[in-house]
Protein backbone atom coordinates (compact mmCIF):
# COMPACT_ATOMS: atom_id res chain seq x y z
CA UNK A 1 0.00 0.00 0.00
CA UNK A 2 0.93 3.42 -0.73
CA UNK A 3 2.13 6.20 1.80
CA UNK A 4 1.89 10.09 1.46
CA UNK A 5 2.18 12.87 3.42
CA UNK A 6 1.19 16.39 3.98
CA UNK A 7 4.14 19.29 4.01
CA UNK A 8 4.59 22.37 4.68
CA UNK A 9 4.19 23.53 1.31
CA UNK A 10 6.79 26.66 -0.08
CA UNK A 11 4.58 28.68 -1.88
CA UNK A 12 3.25 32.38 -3.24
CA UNK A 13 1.51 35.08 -1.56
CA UNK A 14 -1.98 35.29 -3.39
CA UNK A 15 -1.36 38.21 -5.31
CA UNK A 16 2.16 37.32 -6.79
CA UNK A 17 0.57 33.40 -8.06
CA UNK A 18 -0.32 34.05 -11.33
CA UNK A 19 3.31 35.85 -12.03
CA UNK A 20 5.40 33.06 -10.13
CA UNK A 21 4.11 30.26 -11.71
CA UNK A 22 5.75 28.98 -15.01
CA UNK A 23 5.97 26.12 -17.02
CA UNK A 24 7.99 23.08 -16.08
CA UNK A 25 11.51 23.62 -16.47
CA UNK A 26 12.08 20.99 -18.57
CA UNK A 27 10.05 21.90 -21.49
CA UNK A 28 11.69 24.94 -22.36
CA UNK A 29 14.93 25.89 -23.63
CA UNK A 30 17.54 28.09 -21.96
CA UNK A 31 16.39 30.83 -24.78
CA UNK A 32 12.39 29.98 -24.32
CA UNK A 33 12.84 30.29 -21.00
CA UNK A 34 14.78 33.80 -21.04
CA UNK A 35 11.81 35.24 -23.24
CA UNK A 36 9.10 33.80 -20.74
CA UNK A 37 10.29 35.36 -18.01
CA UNK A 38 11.22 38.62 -19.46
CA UNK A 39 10.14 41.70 -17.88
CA UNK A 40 8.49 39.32 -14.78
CA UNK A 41 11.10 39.34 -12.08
CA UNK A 42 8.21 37.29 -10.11
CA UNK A 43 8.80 34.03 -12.46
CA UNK A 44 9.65 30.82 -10.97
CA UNK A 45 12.04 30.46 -13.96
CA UNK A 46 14.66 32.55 -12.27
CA UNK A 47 14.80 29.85 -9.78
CA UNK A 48 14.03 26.34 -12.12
CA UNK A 49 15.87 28.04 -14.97
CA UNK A 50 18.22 30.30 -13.39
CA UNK A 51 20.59 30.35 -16.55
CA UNK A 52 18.64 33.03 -17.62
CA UNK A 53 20.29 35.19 -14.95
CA UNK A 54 23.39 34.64 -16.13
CA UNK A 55 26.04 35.61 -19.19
CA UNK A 56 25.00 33.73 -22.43
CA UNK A 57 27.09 31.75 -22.26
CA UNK A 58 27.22 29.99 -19.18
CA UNK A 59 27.24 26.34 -19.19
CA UNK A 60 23.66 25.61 -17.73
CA UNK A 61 24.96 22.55 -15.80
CA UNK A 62 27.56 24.37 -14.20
CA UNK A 63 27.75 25.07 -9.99
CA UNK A 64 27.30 28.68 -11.47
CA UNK A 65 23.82 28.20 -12.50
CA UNK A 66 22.98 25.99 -9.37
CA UNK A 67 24.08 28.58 -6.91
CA UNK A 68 22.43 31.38 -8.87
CA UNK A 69 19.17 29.54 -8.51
CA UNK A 70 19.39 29.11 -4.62
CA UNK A 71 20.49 33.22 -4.02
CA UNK A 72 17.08 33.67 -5.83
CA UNK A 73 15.02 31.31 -4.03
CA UNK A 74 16.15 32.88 -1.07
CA UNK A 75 15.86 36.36 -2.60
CA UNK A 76 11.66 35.33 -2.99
CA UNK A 77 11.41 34.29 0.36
CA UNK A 78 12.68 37.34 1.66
CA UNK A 79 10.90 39.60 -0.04
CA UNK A 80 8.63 38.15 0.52
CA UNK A 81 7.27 36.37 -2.61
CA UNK A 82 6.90 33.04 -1.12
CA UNK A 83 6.12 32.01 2.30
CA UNK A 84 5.99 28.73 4.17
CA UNK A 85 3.03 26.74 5.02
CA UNK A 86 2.63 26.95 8.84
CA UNK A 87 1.50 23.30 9.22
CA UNK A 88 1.74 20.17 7.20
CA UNK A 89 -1.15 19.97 4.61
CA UNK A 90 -2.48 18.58 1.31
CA UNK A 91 -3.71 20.43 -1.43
CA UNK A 92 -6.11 20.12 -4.34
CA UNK A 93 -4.57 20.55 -7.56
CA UNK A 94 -7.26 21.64 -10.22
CA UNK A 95 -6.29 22.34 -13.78
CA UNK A 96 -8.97 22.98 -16.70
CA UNK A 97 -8.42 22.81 -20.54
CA UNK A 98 -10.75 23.39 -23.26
CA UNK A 99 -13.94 23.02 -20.87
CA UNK A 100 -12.45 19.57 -19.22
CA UNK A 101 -11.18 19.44 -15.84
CA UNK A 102 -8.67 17.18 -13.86
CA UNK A 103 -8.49 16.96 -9.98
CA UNK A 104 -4.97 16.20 -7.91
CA UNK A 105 -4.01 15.69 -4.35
CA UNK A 106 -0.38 17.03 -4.15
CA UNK A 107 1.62 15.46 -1.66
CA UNK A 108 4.66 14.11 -0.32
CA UNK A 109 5.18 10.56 -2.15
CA UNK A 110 7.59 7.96 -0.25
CA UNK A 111 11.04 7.39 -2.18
CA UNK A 112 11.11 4.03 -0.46
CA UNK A 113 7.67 3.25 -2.25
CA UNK A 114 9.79 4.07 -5.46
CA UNK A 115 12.46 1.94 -4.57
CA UNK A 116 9.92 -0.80 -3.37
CA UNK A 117 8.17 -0.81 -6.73
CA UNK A 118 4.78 0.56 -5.45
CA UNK A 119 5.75 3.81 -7.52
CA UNK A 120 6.26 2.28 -11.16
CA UNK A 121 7.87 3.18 -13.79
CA UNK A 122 7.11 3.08 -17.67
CA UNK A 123 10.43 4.62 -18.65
CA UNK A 124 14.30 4.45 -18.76
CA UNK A 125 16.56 7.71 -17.08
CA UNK A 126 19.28 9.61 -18.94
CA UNK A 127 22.49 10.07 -16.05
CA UNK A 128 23.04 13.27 -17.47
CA UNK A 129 19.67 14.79 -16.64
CA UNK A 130 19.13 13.16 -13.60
CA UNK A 131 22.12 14.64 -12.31
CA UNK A 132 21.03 18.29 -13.56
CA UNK A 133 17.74 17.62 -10.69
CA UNK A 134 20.24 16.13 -8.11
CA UNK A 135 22.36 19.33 -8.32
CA UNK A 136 19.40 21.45 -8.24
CA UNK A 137 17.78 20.05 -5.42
CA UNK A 138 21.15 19.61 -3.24
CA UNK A 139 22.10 23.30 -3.83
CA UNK A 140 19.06 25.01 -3.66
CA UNK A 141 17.32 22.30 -0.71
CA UNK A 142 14.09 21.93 -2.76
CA UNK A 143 12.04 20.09 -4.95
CA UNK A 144 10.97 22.58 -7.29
CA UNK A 145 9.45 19.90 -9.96
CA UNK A 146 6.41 18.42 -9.08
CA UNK A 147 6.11 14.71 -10.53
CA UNK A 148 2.50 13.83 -11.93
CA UNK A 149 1.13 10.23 -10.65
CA UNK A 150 -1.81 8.34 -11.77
CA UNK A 151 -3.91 5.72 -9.25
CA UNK A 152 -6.78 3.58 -10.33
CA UNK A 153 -10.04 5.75 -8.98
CA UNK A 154 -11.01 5.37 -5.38
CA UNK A 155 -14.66 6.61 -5.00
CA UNK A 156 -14.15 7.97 -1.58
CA UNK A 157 -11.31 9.89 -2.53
CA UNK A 158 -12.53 11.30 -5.65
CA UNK A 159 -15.87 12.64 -3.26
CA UNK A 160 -13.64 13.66 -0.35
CA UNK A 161 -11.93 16.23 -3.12
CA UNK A 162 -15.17 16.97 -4.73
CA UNK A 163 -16.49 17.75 -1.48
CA UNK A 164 -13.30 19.92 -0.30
CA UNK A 165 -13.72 22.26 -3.65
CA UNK A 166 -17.49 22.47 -3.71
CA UNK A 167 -17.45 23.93 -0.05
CA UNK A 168 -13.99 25.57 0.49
CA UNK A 169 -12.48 28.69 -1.76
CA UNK A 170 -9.13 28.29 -3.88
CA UNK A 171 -6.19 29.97 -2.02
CA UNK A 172 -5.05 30.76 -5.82
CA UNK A 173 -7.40 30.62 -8.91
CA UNK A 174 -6.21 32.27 -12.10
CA UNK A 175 -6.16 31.03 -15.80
CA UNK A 176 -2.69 31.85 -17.39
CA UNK A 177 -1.52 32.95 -20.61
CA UNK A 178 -2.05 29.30 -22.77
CA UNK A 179 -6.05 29.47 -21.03
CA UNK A 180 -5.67 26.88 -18.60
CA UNK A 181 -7.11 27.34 -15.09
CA UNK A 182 -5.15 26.47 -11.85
CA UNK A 183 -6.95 26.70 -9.01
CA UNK A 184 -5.45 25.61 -5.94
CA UNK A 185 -7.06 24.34 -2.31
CA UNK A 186 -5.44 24.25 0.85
CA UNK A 187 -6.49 21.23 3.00
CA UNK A 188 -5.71 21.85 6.53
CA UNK A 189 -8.15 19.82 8.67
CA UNK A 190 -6.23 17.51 10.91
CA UNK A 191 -10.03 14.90 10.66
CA UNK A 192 -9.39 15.06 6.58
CA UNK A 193 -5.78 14.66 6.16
CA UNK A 194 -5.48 11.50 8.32
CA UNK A 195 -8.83 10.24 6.67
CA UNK A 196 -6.53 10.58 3.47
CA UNK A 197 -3.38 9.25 4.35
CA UNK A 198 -5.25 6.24 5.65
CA UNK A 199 -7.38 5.69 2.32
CA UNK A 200 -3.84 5.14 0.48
CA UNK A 201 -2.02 3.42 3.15
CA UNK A 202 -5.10 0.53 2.82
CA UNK A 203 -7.11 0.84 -0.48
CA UNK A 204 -4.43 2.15 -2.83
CA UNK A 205 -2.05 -0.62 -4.17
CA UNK A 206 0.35 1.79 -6.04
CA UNK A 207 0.83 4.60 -8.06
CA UNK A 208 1.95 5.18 -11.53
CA UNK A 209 4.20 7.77 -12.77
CA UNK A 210 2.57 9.92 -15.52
CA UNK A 211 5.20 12.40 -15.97
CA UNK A 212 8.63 13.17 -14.31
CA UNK A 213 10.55 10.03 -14.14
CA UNK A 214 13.64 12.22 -13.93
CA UNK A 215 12.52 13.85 -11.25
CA UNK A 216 11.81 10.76 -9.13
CA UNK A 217 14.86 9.24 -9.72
CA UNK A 218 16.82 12.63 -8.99
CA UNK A 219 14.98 12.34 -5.25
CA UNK A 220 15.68 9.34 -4.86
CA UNK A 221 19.59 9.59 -5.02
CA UNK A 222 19.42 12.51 -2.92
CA UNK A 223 17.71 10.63 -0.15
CA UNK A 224 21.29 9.06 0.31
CA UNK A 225 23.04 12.44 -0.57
CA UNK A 226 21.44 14.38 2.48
CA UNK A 227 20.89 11.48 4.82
CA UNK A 228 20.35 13.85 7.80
CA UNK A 229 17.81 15.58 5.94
CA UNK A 230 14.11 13.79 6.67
CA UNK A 231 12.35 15.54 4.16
CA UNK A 232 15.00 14.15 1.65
CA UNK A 233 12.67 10.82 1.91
CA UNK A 234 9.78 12.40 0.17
CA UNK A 235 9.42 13.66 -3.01
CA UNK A 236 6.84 16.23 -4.10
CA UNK A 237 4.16 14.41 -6.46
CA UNK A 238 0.59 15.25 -7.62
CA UNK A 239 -1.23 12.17 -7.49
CA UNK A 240 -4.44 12.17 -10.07
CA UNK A 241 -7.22 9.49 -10.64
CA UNK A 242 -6.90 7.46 -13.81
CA UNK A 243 -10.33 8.76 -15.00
CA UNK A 244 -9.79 12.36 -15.31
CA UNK A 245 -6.48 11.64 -16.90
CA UNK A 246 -6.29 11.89 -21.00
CA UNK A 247 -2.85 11.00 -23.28
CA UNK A 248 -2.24 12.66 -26.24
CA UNK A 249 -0.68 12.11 -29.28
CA UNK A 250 2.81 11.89 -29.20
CA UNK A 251 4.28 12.21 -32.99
CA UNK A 252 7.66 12.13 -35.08
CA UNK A 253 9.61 13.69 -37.69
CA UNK A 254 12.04 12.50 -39.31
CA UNK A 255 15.53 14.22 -41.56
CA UNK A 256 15.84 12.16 -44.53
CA UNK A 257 14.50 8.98 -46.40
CA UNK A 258 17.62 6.77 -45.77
CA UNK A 259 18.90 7.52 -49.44
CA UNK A 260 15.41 6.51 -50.63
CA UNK A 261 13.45 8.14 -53.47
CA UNK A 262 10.17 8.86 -52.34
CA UNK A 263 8.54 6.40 -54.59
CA UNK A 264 11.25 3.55 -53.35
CA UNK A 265 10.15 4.59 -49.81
CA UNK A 266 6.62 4.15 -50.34
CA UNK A 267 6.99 0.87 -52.48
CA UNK A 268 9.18 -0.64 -49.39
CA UNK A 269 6.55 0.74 -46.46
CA UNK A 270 3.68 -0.65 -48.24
CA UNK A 271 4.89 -4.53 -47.46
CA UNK A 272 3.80 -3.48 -43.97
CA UNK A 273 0.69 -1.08 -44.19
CA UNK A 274 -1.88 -0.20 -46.50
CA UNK A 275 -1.05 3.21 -48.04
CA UNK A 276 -3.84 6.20 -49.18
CA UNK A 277 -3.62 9.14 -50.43
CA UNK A 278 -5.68 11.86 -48.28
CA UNK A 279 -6.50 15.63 -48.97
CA UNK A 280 -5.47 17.12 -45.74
CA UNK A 281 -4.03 16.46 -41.93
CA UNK A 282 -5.11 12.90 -40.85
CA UNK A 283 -4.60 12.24 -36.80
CA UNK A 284 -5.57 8.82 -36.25
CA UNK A 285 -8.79 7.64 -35.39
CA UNK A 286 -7.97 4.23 -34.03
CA UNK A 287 -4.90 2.21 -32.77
CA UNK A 288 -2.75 1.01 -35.55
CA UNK A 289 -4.08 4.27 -38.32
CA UNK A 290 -0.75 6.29 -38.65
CA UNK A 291 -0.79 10.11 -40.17
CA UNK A 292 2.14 10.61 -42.98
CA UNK A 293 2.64 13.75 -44.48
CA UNK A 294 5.88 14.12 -47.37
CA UNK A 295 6.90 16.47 -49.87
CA UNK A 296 3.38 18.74 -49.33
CA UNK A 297 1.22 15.27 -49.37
CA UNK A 298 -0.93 13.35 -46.47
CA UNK A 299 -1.16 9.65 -46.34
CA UNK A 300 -3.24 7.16 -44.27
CA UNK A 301 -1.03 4.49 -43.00
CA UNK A 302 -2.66 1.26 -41.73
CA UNK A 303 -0.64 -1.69 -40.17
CA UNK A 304 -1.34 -5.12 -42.10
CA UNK A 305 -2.02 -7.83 -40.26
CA UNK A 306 0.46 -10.35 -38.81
CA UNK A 307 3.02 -7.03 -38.53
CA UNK A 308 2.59 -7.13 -34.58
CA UNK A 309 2.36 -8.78 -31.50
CA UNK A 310 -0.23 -8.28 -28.64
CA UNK A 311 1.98 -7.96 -25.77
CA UNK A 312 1.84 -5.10 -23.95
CA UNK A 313 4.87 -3.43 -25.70
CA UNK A 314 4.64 -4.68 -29.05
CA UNK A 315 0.60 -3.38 -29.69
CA UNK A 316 1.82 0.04 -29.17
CA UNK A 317 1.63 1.95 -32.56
CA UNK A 318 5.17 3.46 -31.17
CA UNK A 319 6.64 -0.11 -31.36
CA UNK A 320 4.92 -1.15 -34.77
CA UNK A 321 6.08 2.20 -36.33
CA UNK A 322 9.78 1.66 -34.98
CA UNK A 323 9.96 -2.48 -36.11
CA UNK A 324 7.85 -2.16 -39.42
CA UNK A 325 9.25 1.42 -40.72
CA UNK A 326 11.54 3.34 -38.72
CA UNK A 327 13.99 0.73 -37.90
CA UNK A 328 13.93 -1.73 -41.58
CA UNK A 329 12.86 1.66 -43.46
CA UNK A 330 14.54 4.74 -42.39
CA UNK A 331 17.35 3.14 -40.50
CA UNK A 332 16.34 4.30 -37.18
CA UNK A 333 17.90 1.49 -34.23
CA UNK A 334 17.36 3.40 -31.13
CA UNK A 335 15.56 6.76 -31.16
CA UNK A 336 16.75 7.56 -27.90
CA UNK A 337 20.07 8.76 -29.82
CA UNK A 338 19.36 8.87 -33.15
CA UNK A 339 20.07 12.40 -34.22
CA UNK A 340 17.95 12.07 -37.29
CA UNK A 341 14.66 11.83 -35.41
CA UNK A 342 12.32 14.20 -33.65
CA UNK A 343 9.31 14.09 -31.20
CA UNK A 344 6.12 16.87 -31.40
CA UNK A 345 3.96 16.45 -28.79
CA UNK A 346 0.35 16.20 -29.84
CA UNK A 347 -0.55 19.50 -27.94
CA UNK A 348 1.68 21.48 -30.80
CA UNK A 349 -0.83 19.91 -33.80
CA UNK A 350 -0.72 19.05 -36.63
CA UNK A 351 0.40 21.95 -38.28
CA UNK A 352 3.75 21.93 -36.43
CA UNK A 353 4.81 18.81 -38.10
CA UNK A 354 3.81 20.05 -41.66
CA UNK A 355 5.77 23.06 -40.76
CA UNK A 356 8.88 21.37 -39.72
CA UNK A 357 8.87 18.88 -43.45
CA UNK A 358 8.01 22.33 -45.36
CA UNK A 359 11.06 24.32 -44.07
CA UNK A 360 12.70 21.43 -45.76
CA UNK A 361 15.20 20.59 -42.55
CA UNK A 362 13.24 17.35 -42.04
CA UNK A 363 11.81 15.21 -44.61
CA UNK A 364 8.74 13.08 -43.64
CA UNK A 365 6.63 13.58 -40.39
CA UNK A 366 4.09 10.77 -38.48
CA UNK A 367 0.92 11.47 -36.74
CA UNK A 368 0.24 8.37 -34.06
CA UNK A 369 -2.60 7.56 -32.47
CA UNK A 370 -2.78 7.93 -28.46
CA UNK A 371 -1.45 5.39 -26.20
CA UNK A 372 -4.19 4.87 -23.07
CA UNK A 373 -4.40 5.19 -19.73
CA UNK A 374 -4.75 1.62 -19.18
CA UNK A 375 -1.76 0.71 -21.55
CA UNK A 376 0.80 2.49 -19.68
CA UNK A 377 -0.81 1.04 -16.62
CA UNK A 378 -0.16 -2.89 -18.52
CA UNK A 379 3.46 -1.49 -19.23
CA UNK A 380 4.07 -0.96 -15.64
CA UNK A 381 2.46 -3.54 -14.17
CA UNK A 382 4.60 -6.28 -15.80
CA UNK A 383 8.29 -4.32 -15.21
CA UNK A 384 8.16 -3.31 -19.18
CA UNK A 385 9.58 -0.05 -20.69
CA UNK A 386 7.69 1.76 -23.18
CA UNK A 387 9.68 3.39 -26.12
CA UNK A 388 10.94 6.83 -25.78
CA UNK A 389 8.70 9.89 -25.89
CA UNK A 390 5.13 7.57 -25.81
CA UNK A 391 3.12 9.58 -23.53
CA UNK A 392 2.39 13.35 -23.56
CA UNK A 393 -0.03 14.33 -20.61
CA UNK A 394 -1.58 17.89 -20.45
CA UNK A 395 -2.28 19.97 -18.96
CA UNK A 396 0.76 20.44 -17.23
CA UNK A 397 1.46 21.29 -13.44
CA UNK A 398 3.31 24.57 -13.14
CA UNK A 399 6.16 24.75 -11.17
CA UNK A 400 6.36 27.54 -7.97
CA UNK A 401 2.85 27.16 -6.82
CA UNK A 402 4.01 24.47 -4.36
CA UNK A 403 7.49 23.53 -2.98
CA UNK A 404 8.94 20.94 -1.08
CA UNK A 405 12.11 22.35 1.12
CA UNK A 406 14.11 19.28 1.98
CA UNK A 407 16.42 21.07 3.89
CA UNK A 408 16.14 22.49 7.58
C-alpha cells in the first residue's frame, strides 16, 4: 500500500501566483525560458531556470547556474514572494483545458515506495539529466518539480476532493496565458488529512508515474546524498485518478529517407501497411491508423495484419512504427540517440509537423494515435519499458505554486 504525506508547502503570496508560476523547467529551452520570463522578475524560472540570470554563455549545468538559482530562491522568500506553510497539509490541484477538468491531491510521495516498486515506472533515465535535478535540489534544498502520478479511482477519494472544492475557496485561482485554469485548495483539517493518508495506506495498491521520471529518480539519489535531511525521503508528487487523466498524441519527424526516393520509400513501407492518399491532416482515429505527411502530401497508414504482436509493448503503434518502418525503413535502431529523429507532442498539432517537413530541414513527419491510460498502466504492471517519448499528458502542473524544502 501506498504512503503520502502532507508538508509544509513553499509557496506564493496570493497576489504574486499568477506571475510566479511557469511552465515546467524541462520543457523549455535556456532561450524559451529567457523570453518567458522577461520583464516578470516574479517568475519561478529565475529559480528552475536560473541560466537566464546569467552571461549567455554559461554552461547551464555548471555550480554557477545551481548557486544562482538558490540566491534567488532565497531572494523570494525574503521579499517576501513566497512564504511557508505553517502546518503540514495537502492540497487540491485543479487544472482545466478546453472546458475539461482534472483533480490532484499534491503530496509528499515515499522514495522508499519508489524503490519498493509501489511507484512504477514506464520509462528508462538519462544520467546526465538526472544529475542536472540532483544538483538542483542539493544546492538550492528543494524540490521545485512536481512529478505527476496516476492511481486507479477510489470513490471515496474522488468525493472527499469533490467535497473539499465544492465547499472551500481556492487559495489561488487564475487562468494563465495558454487558457488553462489552476486553481489551488489548501487542505488543513487535521479529521481530513489522516482520513486521506489512511485511504492510500489501505485501499491504494500503487501509483503510476505519468510524468517526471527524472525527477523521481533525482529524489531518490538525494535521499542518500542528504541522509540527515528527513524531508529528503519524500518527493513532491501530484497524485491524479486514472479517469480524469487523457494522453495525447505523441508524434515524429524524421531528416531524410535513408537515401530513398520517395517512390522507393513508399513501395518498401507498403509490405507493412496499407497506403492512401488523403486531402489534408489525418490524426488517427484508431490504434494502428498512422498520419504521414511528405513532400506537401498526407497519407493514411494502416498496419497489415500479422506485422505485430499483442503484448503489452509490441501493440503500441510506437513499437509497430519503430519495427515495421523506422527501424527496416529509415534506419532508425534506437531513437533515444538517433540524431535524425524528432518528437512533437500532440498539444503542438498538426500543423507543427507540416511546418517542420516544409522548411525542408526534415523530410517526412508521423501522426500516431494515443497510447491509453490503461496501456501504460499494462506497461508498468509487468516491469516493461515503453519506447521513448510515448506519452504526452496535459495539462501540465506549473512549477512555484508548491514547494517541497528538503532542507532544515
Amino acid at each position: 500500500m501506498i504512503s503520502i504525506s502532507p508538508f509544509k508547502a513553499l509557496r506564493p503570496e496570493p497576489q504574486f501566483a499568477k506571475q510566479v508560476a511557469s511552465r515546467p523547467y524541462d520543457v523549455l529551452t535556456t532561450k524559451e525560458a529567457k523570453v518567458e520570463a522577461e520583464g516578470n522578475p516574479y517568475s519561478f524560472l529565475h529559480i528552475t531556470r536560473s541560466e537566464i540570470d546569467l552571461p549567455a554563455n554559461t554552461d547551464v549545468h555548471s555550480q554557477q547556474v545551481y548557486e544562482k538559482a538558490k540566491e534567488n530562491l532565497d531572494a523570494f522568500m525574503s521579499r517576501p514572494i513566497l512564504f511557508s506553510e505553517s502546518k503540514p497539509c495537502y492540497y487540491i490541484y485543479q487544472l482545466t483545458m478546453n472546458g475539461k477538468t482534472q483533480t490532484g491531491l499534491v503530496c509528499c510521495s515515499s522514495v522508499t515506495d519508489y524503490e519498493e516498486g509501489l511507484i512504477k515506472k514506464h520509462e528508462l533515465t538519462r544520467p546526465e539529466k538526472e544529475q542536472d535535478r540532483i544538483n538542483h535540489i542539493k544546492t538550492t534544498g528543494a524540490q521545485t518539480g512536481n512529478v505527476f502520478l496516476a492511481f486507479r479511482d477510489n470513490d471515496e477519494m474522488n468525493d472527499l476532493m469533490e467535497k473539499w472544492k465544492s465547499t472551500k475557496s481556492p487559495v489561488y485561482n487564475f487562468t494563465a496565458d495558454d487558457e488553462i485554469q489552476h486553481s489551488i485548495w489548501v487542505i488543513s483539517d487535521e479529521k481530513t488529512i489522516d482520513r486521506i493518508t489512511e485511504i492510500f495506506k489501505t485501499e491504494v495498491d500503487c501509483t503510476y508515474i505519468a510524468d517526471g521520471h527524472h525527477r523521481v529518480a533525482s529524489a531518490a539519489k538525494v535521499k542518500y546524498i542528504l541522509p540527515d535531511e528527513e524531508e529528503a525521503g519524500h518527493f513532491l508528487s501530484t497524485l491524479f485518478p486514472a479517469s480524469q487523466l487523457k494522453i495525447m498524441d505523441y508524434n515524429r519527424v524524421v531528416k531524410d529517407l535513408n537515401g530513398l526516393s520517395e517512390e522507393e520509400f513508399l513501395e518498401k513501407i507498403t509490405k507493412s501497411f496499407s497506403v492512401s492518399k488523403i486531402p489534408k491532416a489525418f490524426a488517427p482515429h484508431e490504434p494502428h491508423e498512422f498520419g504521414m505527411y511528405m513532400n506537401g502530401q498526407w497519407y493514411m497508414l494502416a498496419a497489415l495484419e500479422g506485422t505485430y504482436s499483442t503484448d503489452p509493448i509490441g501493440i503500441l503503434d510506437i513499437t509497430i512504427l519503430q519495427n515495421n518502418l523506422l527501424e527496416p525503413v529509415l534506419g532508425i535502431k534506437d531513437q533515444r540517440t538517433d540524431t535524425r529523429i524528432d518528437f512533437i507532442g500532440g498539444i503542438r498539432g498538426l500543423g507543427e509537423l507540416e511546418e517542420r517537413v516544409n522548411s525542408e530541414e526534415w523530410k517526412v513527419a508521423f501522426s500516431l494515435y494515443p497510447v491509453t491510460i490503461e496501456q501504460l498502466f499494462d506497461i508498468a504492471d509487468t516491469n516493461s519499458i515503453m519506447p521513448p517519448k510515448s506519452t504526452w499528458f496535459e495539462p501540465k502542473l506549473r512549477d512555484g505554486l508548491l514547494t517541497h524544502l528538503i532542507s532544515s
